[in-house]
N, C-alpha and C. Protein backbone atom coordinates (compact mmCIF):
# COMPACT_ATOMS: atom_id res chain seq x y z
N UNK A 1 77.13 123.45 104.83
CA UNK A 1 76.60 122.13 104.61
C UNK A 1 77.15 121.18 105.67
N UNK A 2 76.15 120.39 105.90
CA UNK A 2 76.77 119.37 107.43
C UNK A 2 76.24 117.67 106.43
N UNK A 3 77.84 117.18 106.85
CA UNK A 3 77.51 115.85 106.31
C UNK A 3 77.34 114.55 107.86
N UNK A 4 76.34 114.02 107.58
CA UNK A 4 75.71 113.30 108.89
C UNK A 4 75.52 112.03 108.58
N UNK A 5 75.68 111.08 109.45
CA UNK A 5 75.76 109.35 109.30
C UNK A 5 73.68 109.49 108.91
N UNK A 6 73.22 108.45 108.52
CA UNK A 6 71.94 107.98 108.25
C UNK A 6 71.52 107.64 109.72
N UNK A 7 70.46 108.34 109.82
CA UNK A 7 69.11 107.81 110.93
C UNK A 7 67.72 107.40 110.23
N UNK A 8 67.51 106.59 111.17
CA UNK A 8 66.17 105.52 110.68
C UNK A 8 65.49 106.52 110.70
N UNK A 9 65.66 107.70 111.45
CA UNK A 9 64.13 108.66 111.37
C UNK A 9 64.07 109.67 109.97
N UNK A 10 65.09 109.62 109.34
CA UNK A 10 64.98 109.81 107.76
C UNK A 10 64.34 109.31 106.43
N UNK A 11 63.89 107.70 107.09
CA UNK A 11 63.68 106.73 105.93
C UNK A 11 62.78 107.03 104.75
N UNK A 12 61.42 107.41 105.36
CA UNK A 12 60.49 108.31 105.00
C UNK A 12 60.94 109.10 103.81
N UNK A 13 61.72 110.77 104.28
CA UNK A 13 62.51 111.31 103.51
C UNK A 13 63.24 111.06 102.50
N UNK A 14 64.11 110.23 103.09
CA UNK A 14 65.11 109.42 101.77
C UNK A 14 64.49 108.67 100.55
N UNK A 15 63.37 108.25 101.05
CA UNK A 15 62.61 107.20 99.90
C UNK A 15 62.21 108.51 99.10
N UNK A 16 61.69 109.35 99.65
CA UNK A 16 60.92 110.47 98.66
C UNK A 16 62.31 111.11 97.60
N UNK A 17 63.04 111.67 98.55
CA UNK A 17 64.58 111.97 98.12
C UNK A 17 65.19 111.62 96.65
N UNK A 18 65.04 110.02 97.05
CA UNK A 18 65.51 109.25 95.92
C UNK A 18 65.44 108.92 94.78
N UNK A 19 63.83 109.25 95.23
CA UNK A 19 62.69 109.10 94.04
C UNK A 19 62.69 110.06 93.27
N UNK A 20 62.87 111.03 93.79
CA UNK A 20 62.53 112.62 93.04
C UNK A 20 64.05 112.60 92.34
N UNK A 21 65.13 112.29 92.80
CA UNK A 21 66.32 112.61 92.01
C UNK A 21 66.16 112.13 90.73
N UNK A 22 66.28 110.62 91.08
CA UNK A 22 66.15 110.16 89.86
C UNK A 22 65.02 109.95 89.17
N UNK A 23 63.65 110.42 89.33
CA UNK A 23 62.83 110.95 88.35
C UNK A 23 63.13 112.07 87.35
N UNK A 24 63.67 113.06 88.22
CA UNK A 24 64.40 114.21 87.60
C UNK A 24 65.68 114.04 86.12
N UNK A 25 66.20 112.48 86.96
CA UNK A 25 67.25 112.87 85.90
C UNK A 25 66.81 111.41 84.87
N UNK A 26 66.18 110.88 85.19
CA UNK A 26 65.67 109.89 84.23
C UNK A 26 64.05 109.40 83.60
N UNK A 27 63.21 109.40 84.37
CA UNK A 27 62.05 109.16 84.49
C UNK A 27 61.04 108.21 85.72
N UNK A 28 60.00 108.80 85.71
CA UNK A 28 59.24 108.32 87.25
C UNK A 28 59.38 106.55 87.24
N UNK A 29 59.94 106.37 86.28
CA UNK A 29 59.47 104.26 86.35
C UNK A 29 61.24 104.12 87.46
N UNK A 30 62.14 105.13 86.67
CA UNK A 30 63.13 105.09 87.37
C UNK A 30 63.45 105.29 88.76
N UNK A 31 62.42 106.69 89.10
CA UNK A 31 62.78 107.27 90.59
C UNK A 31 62.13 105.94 91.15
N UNK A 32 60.72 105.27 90.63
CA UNK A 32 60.44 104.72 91.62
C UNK A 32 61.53 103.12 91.86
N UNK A 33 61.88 102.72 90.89
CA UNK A 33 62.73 101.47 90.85
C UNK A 33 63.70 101.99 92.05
N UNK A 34 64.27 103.20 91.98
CA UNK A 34 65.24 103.53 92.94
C UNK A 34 64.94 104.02 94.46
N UNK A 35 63.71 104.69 94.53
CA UNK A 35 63.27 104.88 96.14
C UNK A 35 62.70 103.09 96.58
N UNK A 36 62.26 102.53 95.75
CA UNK A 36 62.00 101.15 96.22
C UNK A 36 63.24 100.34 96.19
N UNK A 37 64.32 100.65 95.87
CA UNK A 37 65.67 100.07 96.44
C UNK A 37 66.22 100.70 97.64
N UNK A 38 66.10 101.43 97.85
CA UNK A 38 66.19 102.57 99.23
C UNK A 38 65.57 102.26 100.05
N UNK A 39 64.28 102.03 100.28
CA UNK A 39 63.20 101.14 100.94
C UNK A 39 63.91 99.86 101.65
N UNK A 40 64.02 99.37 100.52
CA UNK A 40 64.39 98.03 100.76
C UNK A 40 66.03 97.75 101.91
N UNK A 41 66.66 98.65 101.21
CA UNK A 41 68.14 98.43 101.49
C UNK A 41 67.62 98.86 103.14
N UNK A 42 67.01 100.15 103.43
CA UNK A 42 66.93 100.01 104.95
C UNK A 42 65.95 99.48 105.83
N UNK A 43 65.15 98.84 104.83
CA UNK A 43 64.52 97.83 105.73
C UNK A 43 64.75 96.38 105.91
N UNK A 44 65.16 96.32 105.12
CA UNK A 44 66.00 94.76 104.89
C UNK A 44 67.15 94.33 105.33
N UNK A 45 67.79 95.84 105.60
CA UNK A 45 69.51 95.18 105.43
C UNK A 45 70.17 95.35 107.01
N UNK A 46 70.82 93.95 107.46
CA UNK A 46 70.70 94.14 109.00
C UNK A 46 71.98 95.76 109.71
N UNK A 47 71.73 96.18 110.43
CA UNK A 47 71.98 97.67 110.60
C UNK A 47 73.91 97.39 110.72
N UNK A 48 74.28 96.14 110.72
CA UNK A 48 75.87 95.65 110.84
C UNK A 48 76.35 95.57 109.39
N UNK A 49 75.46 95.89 108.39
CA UNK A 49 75.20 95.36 106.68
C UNK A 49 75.53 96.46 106.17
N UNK A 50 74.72 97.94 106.47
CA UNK A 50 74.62 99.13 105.81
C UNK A 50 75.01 100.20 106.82
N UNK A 51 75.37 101.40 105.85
CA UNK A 51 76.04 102.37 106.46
C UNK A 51 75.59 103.14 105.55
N UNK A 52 75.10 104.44 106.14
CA UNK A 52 74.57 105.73 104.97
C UNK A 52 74.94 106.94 105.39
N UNK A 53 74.98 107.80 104.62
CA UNK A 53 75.76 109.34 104.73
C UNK A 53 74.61 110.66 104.18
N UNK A 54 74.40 111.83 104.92
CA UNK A 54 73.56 112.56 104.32
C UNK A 54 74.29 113.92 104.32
N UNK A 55 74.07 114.73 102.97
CA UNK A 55 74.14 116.02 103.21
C UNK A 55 72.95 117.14 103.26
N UNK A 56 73.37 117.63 104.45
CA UNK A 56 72.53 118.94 104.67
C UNK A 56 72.85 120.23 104.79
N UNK A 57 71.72 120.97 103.93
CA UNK A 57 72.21 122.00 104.00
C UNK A 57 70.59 122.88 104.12
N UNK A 58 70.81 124.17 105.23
CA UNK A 58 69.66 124.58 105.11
C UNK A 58 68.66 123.94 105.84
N UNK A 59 69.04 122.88 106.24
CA UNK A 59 67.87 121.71 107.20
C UNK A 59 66.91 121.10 106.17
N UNK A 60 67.58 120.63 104.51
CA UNK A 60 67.20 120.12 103.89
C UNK A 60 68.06 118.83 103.41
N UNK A 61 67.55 117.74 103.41
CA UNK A 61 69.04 116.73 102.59
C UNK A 61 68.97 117.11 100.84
N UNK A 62 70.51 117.61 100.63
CA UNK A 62 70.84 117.62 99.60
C UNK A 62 71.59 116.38 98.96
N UNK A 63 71.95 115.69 99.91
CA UNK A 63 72.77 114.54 98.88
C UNK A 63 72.63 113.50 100.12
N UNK A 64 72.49 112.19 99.18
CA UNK A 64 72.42 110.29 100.57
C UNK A 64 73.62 109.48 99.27
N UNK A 65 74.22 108.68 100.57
CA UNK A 65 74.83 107.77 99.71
C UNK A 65 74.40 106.48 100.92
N UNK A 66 74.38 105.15 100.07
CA UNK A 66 74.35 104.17 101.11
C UNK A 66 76.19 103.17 100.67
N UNK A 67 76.13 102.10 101.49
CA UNK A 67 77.23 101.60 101.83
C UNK A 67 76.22 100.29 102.01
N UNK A 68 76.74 98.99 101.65
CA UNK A 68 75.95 97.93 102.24
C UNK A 68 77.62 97.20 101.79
N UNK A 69 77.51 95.75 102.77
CA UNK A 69 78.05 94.65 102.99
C UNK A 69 78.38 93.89 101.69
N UNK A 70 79.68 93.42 101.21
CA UNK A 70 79.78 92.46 99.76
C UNK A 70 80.44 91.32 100.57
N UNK A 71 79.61 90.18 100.20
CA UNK A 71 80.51 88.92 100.54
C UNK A 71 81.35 88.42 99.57
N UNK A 72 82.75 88.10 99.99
CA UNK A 72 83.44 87.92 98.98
C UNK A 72 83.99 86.34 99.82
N UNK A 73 84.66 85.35 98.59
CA UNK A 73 84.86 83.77 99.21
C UNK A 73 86.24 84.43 99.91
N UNK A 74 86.91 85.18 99.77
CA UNK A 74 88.58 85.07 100.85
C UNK A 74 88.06 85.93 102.49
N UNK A 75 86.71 85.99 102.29
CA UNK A 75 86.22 86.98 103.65
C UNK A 75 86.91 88.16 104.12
N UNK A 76 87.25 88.97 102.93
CA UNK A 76 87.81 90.32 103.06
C UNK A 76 86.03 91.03 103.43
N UNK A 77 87.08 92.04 104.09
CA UNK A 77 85.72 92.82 104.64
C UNK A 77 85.63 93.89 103.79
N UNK A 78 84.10 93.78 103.10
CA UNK A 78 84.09 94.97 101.76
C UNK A 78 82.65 95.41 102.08
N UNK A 79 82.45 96.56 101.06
CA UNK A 79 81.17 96.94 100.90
C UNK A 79 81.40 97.36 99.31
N UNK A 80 79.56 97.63 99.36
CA UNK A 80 79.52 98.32 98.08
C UNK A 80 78.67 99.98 97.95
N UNK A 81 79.58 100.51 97.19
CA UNK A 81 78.66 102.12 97.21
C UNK A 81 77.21 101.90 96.56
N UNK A 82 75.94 102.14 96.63
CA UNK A 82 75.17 102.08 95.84
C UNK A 82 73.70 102.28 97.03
N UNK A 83 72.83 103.11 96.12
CA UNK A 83 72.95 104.11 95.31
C UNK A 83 74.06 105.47 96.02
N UNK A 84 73.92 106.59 95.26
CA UNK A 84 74.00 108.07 95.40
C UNK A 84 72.93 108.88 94.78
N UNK A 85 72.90 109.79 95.41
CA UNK A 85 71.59 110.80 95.11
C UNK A 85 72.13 111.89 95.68
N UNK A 86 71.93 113.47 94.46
CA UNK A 86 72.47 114.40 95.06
C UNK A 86 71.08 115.28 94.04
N UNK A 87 70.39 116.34 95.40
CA UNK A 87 69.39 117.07 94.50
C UNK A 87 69.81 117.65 93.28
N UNK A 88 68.60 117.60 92.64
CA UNK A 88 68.82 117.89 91.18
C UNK A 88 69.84 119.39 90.89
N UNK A 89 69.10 120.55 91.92
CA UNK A 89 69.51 121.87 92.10
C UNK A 89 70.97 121.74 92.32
N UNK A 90 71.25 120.60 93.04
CA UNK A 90 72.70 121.22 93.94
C UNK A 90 73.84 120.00 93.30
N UNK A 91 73.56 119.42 92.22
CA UNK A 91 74.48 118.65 91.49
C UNK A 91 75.67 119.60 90.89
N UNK A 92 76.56 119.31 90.65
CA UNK A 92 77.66 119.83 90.21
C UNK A 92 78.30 120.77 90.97
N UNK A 93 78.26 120.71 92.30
CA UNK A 93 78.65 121.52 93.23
C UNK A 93 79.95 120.46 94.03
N UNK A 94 80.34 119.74 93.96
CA UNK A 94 81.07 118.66 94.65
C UNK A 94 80.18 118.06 95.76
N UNK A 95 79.46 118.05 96.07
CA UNK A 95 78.87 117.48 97.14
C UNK A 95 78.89 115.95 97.04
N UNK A 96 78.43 115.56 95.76
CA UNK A 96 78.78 113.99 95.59
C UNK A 96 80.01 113.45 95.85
N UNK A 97 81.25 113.93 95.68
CA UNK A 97 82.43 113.84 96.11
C UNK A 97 82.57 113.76 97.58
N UNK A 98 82.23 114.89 98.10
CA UNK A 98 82.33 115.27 99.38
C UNK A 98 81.84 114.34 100.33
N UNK A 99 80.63 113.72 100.25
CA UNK A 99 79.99 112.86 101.06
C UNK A 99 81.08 111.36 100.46
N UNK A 100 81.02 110.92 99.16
CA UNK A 100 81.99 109.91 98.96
C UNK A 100 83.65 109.71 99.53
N UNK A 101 84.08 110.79 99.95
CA UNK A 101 85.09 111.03 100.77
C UNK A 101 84.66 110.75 101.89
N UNK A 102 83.90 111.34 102.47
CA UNK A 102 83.60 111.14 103.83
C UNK A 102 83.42 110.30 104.61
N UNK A 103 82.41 109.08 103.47
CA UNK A 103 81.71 107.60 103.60
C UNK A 103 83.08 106.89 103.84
N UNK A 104 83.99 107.21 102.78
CA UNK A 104 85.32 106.48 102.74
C UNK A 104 86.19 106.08 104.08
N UNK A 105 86.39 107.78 104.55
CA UNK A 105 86.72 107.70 105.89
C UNK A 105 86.07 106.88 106.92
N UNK A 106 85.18 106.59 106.77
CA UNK A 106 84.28 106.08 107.77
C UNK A 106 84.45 104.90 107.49
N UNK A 107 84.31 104.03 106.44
CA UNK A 107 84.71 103.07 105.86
C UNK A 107 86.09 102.38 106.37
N UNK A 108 87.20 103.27 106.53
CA UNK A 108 88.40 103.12 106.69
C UNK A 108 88.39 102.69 108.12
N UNK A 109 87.59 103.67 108.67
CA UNK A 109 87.71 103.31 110.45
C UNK A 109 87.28 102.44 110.67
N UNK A 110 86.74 101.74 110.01
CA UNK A 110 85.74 100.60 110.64
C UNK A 110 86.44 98.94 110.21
N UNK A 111 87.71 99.38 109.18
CA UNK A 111 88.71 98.26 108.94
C UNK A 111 88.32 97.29 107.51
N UNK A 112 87.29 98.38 106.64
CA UNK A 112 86.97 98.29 105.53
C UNK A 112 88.17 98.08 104.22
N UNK A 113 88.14 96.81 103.97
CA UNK A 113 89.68 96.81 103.10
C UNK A 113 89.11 96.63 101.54
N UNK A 114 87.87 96.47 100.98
CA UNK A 114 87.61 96.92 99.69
C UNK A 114 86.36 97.25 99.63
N UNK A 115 86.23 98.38 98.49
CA UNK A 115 85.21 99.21 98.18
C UNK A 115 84.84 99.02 96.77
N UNK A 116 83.85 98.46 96.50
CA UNK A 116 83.77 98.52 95.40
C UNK A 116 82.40 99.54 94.82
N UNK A 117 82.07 99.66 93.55
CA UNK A 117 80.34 100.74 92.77
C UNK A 117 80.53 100.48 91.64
N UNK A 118 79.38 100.49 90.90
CA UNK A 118 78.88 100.33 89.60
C UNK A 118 78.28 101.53 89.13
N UNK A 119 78.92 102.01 88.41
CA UNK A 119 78.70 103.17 87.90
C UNK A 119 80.01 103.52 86.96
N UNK A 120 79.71 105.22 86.80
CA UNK A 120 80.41 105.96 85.83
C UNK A 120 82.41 105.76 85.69
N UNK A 121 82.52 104.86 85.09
CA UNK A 121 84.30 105.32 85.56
C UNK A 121 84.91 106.82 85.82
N UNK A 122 84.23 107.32 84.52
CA UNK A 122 85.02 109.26 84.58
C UNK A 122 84.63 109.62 85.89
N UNK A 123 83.82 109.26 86.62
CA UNK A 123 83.43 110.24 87.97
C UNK A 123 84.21 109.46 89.02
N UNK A 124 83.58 108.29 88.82
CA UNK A 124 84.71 107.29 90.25
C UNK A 124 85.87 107.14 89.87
N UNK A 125 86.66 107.79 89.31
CA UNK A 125 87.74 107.93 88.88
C UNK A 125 88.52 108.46 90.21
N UNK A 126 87.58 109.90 90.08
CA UNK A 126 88.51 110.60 90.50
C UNK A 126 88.16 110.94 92.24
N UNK A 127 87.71 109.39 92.24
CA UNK A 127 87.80 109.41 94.04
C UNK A 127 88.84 108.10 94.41
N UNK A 128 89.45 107.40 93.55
CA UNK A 128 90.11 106.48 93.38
C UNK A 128 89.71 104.88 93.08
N UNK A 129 88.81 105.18 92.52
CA UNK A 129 88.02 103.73 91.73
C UNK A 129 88.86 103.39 90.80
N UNK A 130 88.28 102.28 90.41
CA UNK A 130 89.70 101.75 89.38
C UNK A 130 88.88 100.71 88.94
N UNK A 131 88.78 100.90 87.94
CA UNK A 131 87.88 99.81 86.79
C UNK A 131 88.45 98.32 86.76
N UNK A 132 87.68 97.36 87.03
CA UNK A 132 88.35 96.14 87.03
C UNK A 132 87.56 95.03 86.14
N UNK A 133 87.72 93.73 85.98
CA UNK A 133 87.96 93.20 85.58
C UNK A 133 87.18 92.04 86.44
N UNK A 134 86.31 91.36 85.52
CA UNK A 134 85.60 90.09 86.64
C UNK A 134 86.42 89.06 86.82
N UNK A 135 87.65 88.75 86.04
CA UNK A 135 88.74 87.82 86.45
C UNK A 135 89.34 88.12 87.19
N UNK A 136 89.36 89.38 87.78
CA UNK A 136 89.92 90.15 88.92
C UNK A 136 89.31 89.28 90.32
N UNK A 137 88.45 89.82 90.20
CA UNK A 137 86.58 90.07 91.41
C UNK A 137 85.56 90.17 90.44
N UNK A 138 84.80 89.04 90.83
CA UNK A 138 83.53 88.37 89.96
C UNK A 138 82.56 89.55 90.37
N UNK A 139 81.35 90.07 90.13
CA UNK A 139 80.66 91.05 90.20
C UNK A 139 79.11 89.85 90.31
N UNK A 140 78.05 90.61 91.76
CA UNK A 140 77.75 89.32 92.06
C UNK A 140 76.53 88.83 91.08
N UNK A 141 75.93 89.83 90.08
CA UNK A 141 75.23 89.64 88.87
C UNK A 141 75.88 90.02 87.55
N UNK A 142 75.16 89.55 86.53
CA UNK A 142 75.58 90.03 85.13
C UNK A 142 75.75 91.43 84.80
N UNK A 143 76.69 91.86 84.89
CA UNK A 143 76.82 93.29 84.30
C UNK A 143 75.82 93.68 83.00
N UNK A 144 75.47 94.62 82.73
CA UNK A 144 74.94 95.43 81.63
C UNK A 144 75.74 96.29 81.37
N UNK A 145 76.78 96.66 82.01
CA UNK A 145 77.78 98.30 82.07
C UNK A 145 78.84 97.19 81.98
N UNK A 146 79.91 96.37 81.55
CA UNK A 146 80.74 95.89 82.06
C UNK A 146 81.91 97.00 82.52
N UNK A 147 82.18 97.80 81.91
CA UNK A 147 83.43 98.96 82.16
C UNK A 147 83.04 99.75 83.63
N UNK A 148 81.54 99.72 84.08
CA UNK A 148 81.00 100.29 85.43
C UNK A 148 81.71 99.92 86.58
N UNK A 149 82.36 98.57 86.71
CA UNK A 149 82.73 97.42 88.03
C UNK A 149 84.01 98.06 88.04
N UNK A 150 83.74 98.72 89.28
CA UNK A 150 84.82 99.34 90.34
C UNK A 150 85.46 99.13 91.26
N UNK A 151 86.31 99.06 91.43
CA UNK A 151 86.76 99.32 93.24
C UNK A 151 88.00 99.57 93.63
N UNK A 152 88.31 100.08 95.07
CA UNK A 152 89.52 100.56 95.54
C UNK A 152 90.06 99.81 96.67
N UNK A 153 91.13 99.84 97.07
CA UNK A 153 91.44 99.21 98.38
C UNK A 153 91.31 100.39 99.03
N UNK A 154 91.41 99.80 100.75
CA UNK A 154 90.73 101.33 101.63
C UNK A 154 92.12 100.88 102.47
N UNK A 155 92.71 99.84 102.55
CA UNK A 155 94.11 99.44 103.47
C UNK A 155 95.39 99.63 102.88
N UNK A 156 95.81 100.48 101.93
CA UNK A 156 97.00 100.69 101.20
C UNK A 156 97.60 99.54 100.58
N UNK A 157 96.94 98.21 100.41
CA UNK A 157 97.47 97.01 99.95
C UNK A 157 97.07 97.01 98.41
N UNK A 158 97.86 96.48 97.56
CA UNK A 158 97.53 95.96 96.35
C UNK A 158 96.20 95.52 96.04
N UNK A 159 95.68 95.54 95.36
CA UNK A 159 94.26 94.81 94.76
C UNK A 159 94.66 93.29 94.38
N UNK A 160 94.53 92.23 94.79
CA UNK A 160 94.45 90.77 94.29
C UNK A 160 93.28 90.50 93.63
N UNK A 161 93.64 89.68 92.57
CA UNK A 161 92.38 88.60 92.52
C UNK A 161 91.79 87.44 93.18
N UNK A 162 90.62 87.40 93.52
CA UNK A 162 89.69 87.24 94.57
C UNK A 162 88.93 85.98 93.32
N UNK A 163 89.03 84.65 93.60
CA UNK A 163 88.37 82.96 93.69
C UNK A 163 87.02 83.63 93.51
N UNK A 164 85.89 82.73 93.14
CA UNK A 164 84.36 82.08 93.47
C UNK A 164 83.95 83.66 93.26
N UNK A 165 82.67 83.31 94.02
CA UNK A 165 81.21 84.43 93.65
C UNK A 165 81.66 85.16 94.86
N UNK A 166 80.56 86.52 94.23
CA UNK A 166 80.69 87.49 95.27
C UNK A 166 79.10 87.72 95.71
N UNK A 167 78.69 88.06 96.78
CA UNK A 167 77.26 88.66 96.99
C UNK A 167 77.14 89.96 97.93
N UNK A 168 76.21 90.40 97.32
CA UNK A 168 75.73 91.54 98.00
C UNK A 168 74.26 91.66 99.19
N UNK A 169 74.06 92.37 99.76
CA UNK A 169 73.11 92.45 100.52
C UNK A 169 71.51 92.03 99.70
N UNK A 170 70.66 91.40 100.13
CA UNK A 170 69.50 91.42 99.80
C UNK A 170 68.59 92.07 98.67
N UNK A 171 68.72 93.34 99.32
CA UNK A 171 67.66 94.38 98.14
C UNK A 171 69.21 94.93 97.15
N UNK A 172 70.18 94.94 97.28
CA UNK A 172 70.99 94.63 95.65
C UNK A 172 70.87 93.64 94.87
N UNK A 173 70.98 92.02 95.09
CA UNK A 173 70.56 91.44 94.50
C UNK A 173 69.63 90.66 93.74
N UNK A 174 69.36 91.75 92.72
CA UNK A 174 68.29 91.53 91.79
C UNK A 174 69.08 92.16 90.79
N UNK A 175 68.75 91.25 89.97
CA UNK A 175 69.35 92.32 88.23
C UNK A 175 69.27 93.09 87.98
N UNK A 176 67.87 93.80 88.04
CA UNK A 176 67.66 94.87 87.39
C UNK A 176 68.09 95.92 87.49
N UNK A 177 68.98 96.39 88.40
CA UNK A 177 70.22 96.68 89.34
C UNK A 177 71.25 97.21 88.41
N UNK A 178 72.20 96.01 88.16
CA UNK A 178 72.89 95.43 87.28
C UNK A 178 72.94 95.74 86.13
C-alpha cells in the first residue's frame, strides 16, 4: 500500500470514493451529503487551506483523509481532520490509522501546532486525540456529538485554553456537519 499527498487530478475519484463509503456505511442521502462536502472542500478551499492524504493499493484508493485550515483568535496555526473515508472492504485493516499518522507527520513539518476532529473518541483516542471541552476551544458550530470535539497538540506543548470563536474553512461551515 502507498500512502500519497492529494492531487487535483483525483477530485473526480474522491467525490465518487466518498460517496460510496459512506453510502455503504450509512445511506445514499449520506454518501451524497459527504461527496458534496468533498466537492466543496476542494473546490473551495484555497490550496494554502487544505491538505489531503490517499491510500493506495493495487492502483486503487483505498482510504482519503482531508486536513483544512481552523482559525483560532490567538492565531495558532491549526487544522482540522475531516472527513476520512476508508473502503468499505479494507476497513479494519489499520489503514485509517496509518494515513492519520502520516497526515500528522506532515502536519508537523509544516509547523502545525493544533489538530483538532469531530468524531469517535474510542478511535481518536488512540492516535492521541483528547476530548475537550468548549471552555477549553470553542468548536466553530453547535455540536450535536458534544464528547466528539477533539484535539492534540502537534508541538509537544501543553494544550491552553484558547478566548473567542473559532472558524473553519468554507465548505465545513455549515451545521449540518456538526
Amino acid at each position: 500500500m502507498k500512502l500519497t499527498t492529494f492531487n487535483p487530478e483525483f477530485t473526480d475519484e474522491l467525490i465518487v470514493f466518498f460517496s460510496q463509503v459512506f453510502s455503504d456505511a450509512a445511506n445514499q442521502a449520506e454518501g451524497k451529503l459527504i461527496g458534496d462536502l468533498v466537492a466543496k472542500l476542494i473546490t473551495t478551499t484555497a490550496p494554502q487551506d487544505i491538505v489531503g492524504y490517499l491510500a493506495i493499493d493495487d492502483g486503487m484508493i483505498v482510504g482519503s483523509i482531508f486536513f483544512s485550515r481552523m482559525s483560532l483568535s490567538n492565531q495558532q496555526h491549526a487544522f482540522i481532520l475531516s472527513p476520512v473515508a476508508i473502503a468499505t472492504k479494507h476497513q479494519g485493516k489499520g489503514i485509517g490509522q496509518q494515513l492519520i499518522k502520516f497526515g500528522i507527520e506532515q502536519l508537523k513539518s509544516i509547523g502545525v501546532e493544533l489538530l483538532f476532529t469531530y468524531g469517535d473518541p474510542n478511535f481518536y483516542s488512540k492516535l492521541g486525540f483528547k476530548q475537550i471541552s468548549e471552555t477549553l476551544i470553542k468548536a466553530p458550530l453547535i455540536l450535536s456529538y458534544p464528547e466528539g470535539w477533539l484535539a492534540q497538540t502537534l508541538n509537544g506543548k501543553s494544550m491552553t485554553a484558547i478566548d473567542g470563536e473559532t472558524q473553519c474553512v468554507k465548505a465545513l461551515m455549515d451545521q449540518q456537519y456538526w
